[in-house]
N, C-alpha and C. Protein backbone atom coordinates (compact mmCIF):
# COMPACT_ATOMS: atom_id res chain seq x y z
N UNK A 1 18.19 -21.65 2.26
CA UNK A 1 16.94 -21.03 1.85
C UNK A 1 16.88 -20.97 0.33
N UNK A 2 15.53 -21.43 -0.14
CA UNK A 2 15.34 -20.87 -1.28
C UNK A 2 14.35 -20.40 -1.68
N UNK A 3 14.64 -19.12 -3.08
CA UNK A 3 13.81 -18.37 -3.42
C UNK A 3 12.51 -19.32 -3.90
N UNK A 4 11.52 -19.30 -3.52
CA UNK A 4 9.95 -20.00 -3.15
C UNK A 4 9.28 -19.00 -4.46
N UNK A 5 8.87 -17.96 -3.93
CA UNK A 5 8.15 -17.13 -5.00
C UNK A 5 9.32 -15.37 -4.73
N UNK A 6 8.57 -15.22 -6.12
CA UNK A 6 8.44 -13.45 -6.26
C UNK A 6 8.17 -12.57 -7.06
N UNK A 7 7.41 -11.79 -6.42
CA UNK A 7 6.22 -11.58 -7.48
C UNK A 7 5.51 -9.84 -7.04
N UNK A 8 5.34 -9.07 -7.38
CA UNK A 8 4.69 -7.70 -7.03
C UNK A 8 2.97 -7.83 -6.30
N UNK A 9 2.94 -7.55 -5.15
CA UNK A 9 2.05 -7.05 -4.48
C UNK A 9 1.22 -5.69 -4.19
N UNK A 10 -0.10 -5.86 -4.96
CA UNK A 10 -0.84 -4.98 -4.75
C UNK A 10 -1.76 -4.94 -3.58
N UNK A 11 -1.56 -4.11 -2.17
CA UNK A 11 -2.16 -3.52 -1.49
C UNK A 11 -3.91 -3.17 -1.42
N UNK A 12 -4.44 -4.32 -0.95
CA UNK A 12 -6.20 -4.07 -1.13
C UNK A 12 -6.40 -3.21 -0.15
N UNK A 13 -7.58 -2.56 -0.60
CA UNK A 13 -8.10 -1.70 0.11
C UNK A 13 -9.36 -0.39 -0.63
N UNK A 14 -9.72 0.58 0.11
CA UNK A 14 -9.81 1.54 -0.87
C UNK A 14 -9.49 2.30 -1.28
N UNK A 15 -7.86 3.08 -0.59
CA UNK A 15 -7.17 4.17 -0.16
C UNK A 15 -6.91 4.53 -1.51
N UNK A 16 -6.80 6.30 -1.88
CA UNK A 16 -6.65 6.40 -2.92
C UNK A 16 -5.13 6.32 -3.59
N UNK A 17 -5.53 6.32 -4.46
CA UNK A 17 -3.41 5.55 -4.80
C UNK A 17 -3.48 4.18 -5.13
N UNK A 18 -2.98 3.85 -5.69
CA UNK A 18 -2.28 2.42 -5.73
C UNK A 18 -0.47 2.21 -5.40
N UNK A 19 -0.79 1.22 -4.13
CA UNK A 19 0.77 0.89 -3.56
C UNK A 19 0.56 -1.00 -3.56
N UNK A 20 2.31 -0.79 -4.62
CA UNK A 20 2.81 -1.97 -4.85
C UNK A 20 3.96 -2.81 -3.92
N UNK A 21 4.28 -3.68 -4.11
CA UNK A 21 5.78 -3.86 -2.88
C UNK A 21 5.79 -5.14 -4.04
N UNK A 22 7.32 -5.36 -3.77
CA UNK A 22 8.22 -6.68 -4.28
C UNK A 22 8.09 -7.29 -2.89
N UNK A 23 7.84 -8.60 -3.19
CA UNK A 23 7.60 -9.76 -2.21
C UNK A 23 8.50 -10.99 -3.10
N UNK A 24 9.49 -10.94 -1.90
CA UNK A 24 10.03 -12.58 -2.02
C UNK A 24 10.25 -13.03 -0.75
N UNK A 25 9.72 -14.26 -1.08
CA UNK A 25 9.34 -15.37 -0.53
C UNK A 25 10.56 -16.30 -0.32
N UNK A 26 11.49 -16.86 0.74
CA UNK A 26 12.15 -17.76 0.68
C UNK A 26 11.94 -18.70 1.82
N UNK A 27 12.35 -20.20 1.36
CA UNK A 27 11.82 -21.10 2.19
C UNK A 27 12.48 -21.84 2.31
N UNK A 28 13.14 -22.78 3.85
CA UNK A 28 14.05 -23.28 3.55
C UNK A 28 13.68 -24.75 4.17
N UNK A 29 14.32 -25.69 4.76
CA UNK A 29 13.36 -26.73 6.01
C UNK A 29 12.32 -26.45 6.26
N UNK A 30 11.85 -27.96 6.52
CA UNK A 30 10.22 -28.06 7.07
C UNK A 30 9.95 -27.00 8.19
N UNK A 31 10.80 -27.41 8.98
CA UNK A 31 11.02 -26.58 10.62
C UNK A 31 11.18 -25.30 10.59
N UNK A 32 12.01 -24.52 9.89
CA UNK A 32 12.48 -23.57 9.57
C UNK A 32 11.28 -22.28 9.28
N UNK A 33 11.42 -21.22 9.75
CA UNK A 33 10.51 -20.17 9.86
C UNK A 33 11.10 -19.62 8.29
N UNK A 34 9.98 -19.45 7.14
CA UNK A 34 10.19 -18.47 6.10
C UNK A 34 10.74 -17.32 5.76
N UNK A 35 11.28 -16.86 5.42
CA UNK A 35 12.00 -15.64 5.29
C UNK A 35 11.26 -15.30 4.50
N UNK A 36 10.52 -13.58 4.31
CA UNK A 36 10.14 -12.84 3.34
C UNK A 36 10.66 -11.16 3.45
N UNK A 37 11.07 -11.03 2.21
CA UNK A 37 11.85 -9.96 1.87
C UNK A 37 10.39 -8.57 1.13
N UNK A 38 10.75 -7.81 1.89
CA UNK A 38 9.53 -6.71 1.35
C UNK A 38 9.99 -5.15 0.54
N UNK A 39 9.45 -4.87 -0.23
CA UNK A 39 10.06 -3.34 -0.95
C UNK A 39 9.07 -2.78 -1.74
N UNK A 40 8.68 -1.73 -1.35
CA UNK A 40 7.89 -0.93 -1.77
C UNK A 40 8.49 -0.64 -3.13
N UNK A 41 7.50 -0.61 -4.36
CA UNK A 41 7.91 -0.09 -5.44
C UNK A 41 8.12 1.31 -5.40
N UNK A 42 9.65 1.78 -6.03
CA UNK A 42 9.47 3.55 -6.25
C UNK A 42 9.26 3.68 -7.53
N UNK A 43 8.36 2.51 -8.26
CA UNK A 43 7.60 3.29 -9.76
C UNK A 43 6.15 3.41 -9.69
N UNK A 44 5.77 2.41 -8.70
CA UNK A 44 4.34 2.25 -9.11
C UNK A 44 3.83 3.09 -7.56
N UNK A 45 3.29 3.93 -7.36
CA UNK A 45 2.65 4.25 -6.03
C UNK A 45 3.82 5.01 -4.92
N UNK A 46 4.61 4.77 -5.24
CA UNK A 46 5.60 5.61 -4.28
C UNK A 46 6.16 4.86 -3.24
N UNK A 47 6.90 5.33 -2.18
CA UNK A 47 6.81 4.91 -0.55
C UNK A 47 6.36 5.20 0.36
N UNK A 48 5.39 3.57 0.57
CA UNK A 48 4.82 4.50 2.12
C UNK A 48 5.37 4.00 3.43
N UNK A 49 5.27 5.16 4.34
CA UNK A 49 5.96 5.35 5.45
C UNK A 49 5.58 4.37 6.62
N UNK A 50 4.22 4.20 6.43
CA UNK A 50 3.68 3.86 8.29
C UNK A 50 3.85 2.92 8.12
N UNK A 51 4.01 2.43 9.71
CA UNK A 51 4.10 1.13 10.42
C UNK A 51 3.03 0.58 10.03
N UNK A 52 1.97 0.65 10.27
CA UNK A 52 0.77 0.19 10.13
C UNK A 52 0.27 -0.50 8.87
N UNK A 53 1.56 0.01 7.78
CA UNK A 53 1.47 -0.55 6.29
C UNK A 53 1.94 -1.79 6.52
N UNK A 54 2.59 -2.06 7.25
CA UNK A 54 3.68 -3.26 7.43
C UNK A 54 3.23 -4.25 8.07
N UNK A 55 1.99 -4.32 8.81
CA UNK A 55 0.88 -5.15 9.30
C UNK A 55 0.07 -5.74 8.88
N UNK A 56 -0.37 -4.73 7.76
CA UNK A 56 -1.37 -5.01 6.76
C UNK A 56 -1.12 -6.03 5.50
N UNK A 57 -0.12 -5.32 5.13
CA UNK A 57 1.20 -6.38 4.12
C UNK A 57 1.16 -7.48 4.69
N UNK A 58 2.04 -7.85 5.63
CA UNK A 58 2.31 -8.66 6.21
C UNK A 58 1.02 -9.92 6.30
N UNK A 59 -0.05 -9.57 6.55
CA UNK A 59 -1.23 -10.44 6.88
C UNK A 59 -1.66 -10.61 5.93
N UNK A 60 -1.91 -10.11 4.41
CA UNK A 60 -2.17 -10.14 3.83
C UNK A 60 -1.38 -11.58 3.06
N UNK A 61 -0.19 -11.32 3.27
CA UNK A 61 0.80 -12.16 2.35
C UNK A 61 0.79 -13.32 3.43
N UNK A 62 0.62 -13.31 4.42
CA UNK A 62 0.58 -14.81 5.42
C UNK A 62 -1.09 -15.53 4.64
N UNK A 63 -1.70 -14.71 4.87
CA UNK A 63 -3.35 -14.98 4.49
C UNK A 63 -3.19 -15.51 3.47
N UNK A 64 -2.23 -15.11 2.02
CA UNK A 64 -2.24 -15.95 0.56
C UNK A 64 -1.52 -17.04 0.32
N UNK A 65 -0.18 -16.91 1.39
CA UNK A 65 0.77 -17.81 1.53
C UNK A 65 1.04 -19.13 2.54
N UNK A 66 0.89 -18.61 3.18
CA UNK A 66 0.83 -19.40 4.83
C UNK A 66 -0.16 -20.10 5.31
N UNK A 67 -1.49 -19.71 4.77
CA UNK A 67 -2.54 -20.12 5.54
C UNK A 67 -2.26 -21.37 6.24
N UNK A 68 -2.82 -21.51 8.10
CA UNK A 68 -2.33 -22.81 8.48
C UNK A 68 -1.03 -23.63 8.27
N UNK A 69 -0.18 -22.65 7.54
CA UNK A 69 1.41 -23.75 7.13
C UNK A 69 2.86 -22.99 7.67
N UNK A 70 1.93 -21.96 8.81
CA UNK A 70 3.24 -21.59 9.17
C UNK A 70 3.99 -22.74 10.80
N UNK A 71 5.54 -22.58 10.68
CA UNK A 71 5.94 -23.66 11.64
C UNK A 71 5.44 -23.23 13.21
N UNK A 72 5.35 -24.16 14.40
CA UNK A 72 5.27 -23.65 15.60
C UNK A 72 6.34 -23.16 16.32
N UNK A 73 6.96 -21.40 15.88
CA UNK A 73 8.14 -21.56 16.51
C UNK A 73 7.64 -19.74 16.87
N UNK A 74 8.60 -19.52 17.89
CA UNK A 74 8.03 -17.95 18.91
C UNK A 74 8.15 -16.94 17.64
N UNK A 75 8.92 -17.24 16.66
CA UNK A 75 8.56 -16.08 15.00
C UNK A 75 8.27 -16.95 14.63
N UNK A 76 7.50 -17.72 13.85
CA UNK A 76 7.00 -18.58 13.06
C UNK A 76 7.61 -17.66 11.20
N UNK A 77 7.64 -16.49 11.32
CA UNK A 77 8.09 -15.77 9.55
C UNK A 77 8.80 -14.67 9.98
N UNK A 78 9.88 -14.75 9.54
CA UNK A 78 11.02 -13.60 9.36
C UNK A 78 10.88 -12.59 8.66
N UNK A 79 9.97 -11.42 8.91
CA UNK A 79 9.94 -10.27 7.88
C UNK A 79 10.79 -9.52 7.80
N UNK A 80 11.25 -9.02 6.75
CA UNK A 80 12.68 -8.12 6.85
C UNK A 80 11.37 -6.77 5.32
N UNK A 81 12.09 -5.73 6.67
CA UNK A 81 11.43 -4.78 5.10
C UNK A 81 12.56 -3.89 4.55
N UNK A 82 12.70 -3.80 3.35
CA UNK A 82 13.67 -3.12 2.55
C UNK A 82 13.21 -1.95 2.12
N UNK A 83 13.71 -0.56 2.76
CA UNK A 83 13.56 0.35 2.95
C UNK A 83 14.44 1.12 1.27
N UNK A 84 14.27 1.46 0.35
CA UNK A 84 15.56 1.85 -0.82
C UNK A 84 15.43 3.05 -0.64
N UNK A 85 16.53 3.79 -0.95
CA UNK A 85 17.01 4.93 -1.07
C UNK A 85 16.76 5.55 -2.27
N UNK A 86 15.83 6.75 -2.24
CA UNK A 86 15.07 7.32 -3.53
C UNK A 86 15.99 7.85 -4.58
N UNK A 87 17.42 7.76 -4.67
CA UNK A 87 18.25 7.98 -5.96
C UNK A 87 19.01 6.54 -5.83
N UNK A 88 18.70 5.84 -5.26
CA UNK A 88 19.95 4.49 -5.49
C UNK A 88 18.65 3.40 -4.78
N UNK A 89 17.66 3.11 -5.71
CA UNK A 89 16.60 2.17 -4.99
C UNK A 89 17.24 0.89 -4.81
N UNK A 90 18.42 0.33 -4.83
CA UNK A 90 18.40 -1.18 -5.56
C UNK A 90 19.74 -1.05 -3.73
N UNK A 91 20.05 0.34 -3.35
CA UNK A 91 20.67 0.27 -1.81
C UNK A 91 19.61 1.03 -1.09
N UNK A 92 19.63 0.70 0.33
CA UNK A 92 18.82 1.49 1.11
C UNK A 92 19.25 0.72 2.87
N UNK A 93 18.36 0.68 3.49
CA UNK A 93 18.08 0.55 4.64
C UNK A 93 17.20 -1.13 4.55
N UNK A 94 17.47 -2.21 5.96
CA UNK A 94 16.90 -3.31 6.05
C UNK A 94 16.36 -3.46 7.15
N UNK A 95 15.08 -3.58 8.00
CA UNK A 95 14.65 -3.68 9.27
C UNK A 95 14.30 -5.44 9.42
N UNK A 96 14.59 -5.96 10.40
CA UNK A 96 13.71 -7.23 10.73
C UNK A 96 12.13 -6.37 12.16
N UNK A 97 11.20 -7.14 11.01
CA UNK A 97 9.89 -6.51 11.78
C UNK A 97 9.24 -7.78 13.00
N UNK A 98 9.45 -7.42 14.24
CA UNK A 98 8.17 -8.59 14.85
C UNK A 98 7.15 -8.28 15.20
N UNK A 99 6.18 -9.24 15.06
CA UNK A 99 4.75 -8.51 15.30
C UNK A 99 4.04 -9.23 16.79
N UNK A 100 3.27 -9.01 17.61
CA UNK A 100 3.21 -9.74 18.65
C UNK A 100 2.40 -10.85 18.23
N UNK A 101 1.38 -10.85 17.01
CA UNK A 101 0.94 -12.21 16.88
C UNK A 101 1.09 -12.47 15.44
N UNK A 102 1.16 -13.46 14.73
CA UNK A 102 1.26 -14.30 13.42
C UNK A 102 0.02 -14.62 13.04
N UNK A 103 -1.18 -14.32 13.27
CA UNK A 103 -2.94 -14.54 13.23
C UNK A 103 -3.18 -13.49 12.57
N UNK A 104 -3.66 -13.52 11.78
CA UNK A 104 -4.26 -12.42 10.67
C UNK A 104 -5.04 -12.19 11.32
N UNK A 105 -5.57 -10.82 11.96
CA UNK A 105 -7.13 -10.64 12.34
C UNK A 105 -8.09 -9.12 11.61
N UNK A 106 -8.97 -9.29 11.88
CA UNK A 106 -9.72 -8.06 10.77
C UNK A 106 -10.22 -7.07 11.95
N UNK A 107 -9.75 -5.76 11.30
CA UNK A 107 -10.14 -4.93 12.07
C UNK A 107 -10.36 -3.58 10.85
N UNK A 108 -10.80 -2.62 11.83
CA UNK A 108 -11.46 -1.46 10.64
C UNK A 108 -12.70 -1.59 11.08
N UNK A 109 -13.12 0.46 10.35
CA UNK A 109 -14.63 0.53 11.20
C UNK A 109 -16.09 0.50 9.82
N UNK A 110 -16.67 0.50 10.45
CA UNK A 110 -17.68 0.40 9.44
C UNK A 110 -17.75 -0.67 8.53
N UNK A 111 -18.14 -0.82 6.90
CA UNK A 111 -17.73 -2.15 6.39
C UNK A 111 -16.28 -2.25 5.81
N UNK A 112 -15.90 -1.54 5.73
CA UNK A 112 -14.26 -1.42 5.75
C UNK A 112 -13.22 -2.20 6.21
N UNK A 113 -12.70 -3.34 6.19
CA UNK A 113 -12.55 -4.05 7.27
C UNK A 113 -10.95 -4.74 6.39
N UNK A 114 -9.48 -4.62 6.75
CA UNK A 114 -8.98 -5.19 6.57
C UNK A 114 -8.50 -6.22 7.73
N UNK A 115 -7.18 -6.73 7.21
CA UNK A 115 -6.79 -8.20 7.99
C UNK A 115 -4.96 -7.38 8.08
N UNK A 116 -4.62 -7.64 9.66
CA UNK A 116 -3.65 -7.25 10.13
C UNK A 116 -2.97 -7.97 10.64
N UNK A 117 -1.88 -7.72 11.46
CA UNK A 117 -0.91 -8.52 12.64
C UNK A 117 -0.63 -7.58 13.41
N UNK A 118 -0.89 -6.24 13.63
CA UNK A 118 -0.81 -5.04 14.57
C UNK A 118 0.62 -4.36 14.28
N UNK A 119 1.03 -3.58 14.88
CA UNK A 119 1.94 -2.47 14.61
C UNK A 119 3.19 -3.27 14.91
N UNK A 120 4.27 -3.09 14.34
CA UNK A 120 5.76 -4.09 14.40
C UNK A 120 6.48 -3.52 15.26
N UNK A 121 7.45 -4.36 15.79
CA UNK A 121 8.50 -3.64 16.54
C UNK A 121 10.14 -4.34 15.13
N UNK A 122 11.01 -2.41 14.94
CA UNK A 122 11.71 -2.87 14.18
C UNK A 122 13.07 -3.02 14.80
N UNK A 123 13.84 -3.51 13.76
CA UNK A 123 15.38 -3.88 14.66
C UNK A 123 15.95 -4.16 13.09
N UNK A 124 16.73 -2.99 12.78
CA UNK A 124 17.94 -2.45 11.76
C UNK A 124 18.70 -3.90 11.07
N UNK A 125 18.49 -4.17 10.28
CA UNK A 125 19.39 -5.04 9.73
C UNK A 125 20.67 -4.91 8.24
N UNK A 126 22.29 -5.30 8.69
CA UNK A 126 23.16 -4.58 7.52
C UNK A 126 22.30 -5.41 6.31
N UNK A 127 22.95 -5.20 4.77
CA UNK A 127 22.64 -6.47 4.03
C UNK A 127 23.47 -7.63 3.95
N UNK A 128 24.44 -7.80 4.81
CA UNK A 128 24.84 -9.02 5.10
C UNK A 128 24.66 -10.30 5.68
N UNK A 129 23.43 -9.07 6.87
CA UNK A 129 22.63 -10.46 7.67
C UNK A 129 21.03 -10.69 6.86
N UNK A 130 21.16 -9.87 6.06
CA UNK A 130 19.64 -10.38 4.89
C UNK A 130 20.53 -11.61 4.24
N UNK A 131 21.68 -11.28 3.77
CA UNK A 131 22.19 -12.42 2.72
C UNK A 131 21.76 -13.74 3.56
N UNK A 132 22.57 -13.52 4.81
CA UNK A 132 22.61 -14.73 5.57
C UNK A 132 21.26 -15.69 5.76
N UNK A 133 20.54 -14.50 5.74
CA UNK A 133 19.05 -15.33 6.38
C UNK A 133 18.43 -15.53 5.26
N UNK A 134 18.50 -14.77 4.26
CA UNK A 134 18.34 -15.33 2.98
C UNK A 134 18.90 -16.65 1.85
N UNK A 135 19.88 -16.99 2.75
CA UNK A 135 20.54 -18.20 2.25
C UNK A 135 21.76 -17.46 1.01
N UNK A 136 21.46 -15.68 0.83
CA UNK A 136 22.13 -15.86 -0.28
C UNK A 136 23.45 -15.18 -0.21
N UNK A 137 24.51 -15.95 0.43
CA UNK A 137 25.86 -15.37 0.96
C UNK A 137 26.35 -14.85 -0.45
N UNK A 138 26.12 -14.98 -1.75
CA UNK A 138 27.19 -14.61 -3.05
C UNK A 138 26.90 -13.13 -3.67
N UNK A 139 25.99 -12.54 -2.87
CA UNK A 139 25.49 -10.98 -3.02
C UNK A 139 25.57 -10.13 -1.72
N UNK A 140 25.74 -8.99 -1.86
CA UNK A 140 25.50 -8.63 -0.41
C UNK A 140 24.05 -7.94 0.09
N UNK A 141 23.78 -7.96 -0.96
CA UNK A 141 22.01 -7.13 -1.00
C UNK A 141 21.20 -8.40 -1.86
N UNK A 142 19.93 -8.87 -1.15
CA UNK A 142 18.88 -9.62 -2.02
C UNK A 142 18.06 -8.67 -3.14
């Protein structure tokens, strides 16, 4: 795998606040499902908690990145979200997120309307198996 992009993500919407996340992007074979690494900034906007953030993200960054170029495989993108620990941000907690579909779709009421992948199901990951899937065995945290 290699690091593709990375770059800070700002969260559209209208909610009050502004929430940022570190997005990297790694990419490895044609075939090969993308790996993207996610982390809420703890300078700019804080951490937010819900699942539902992680949908939104998620579609958002397929929608800028992916469009039409993700592979045909039952995960087509490996989201891993990096959870940091509010006195030691750079250690924390790693989840791999699946979502039941990879289709950005828009939902929201009124004219309000963002683009989702629905609520994730998570599953704990050490940072050894981020290295791994990250391609980057010479660290133990990406």
């Amino acid at each position: 795998m290699n690091l593709a992009r990375e770059y800070m993500h700002h969260r559209s919407g209208y909610r009050f606040g502004t929430r940022c996340y570190w997005v990297r992007i790694y990419e490895g074979a044609l075939c090969d499902a993308p790996v993207v690494v996610c982390s809420p900034s703890t300078e700019i906007g804080g951490i937010d908690d819900t699942a539902e953030t992680s949908g939104y993200l998620a579609a958002e960054v397929i929608r800028e990145w992916f469009a039409g170029r993700l592979p045909d495989l039952p995960r087509p993108l490996l989201w891993i979200e990096h959870r940091p620990r509010r006195r030691q941000p750079e250690r924390g907690r790693y989840y791999l997120l699946a979502f039941a579909t990879y289709q950005p779709k828009r939902e929201g009421l009124g004219f309000v309307k963002h683009v989702t992948l629905g609520a994730p199901k998570k599953e704990q990951l050490t940072p050894e198996e981020v290295a791994i899937l990250t391609g980057d065995g010479s660290r133990s945290s990406p």
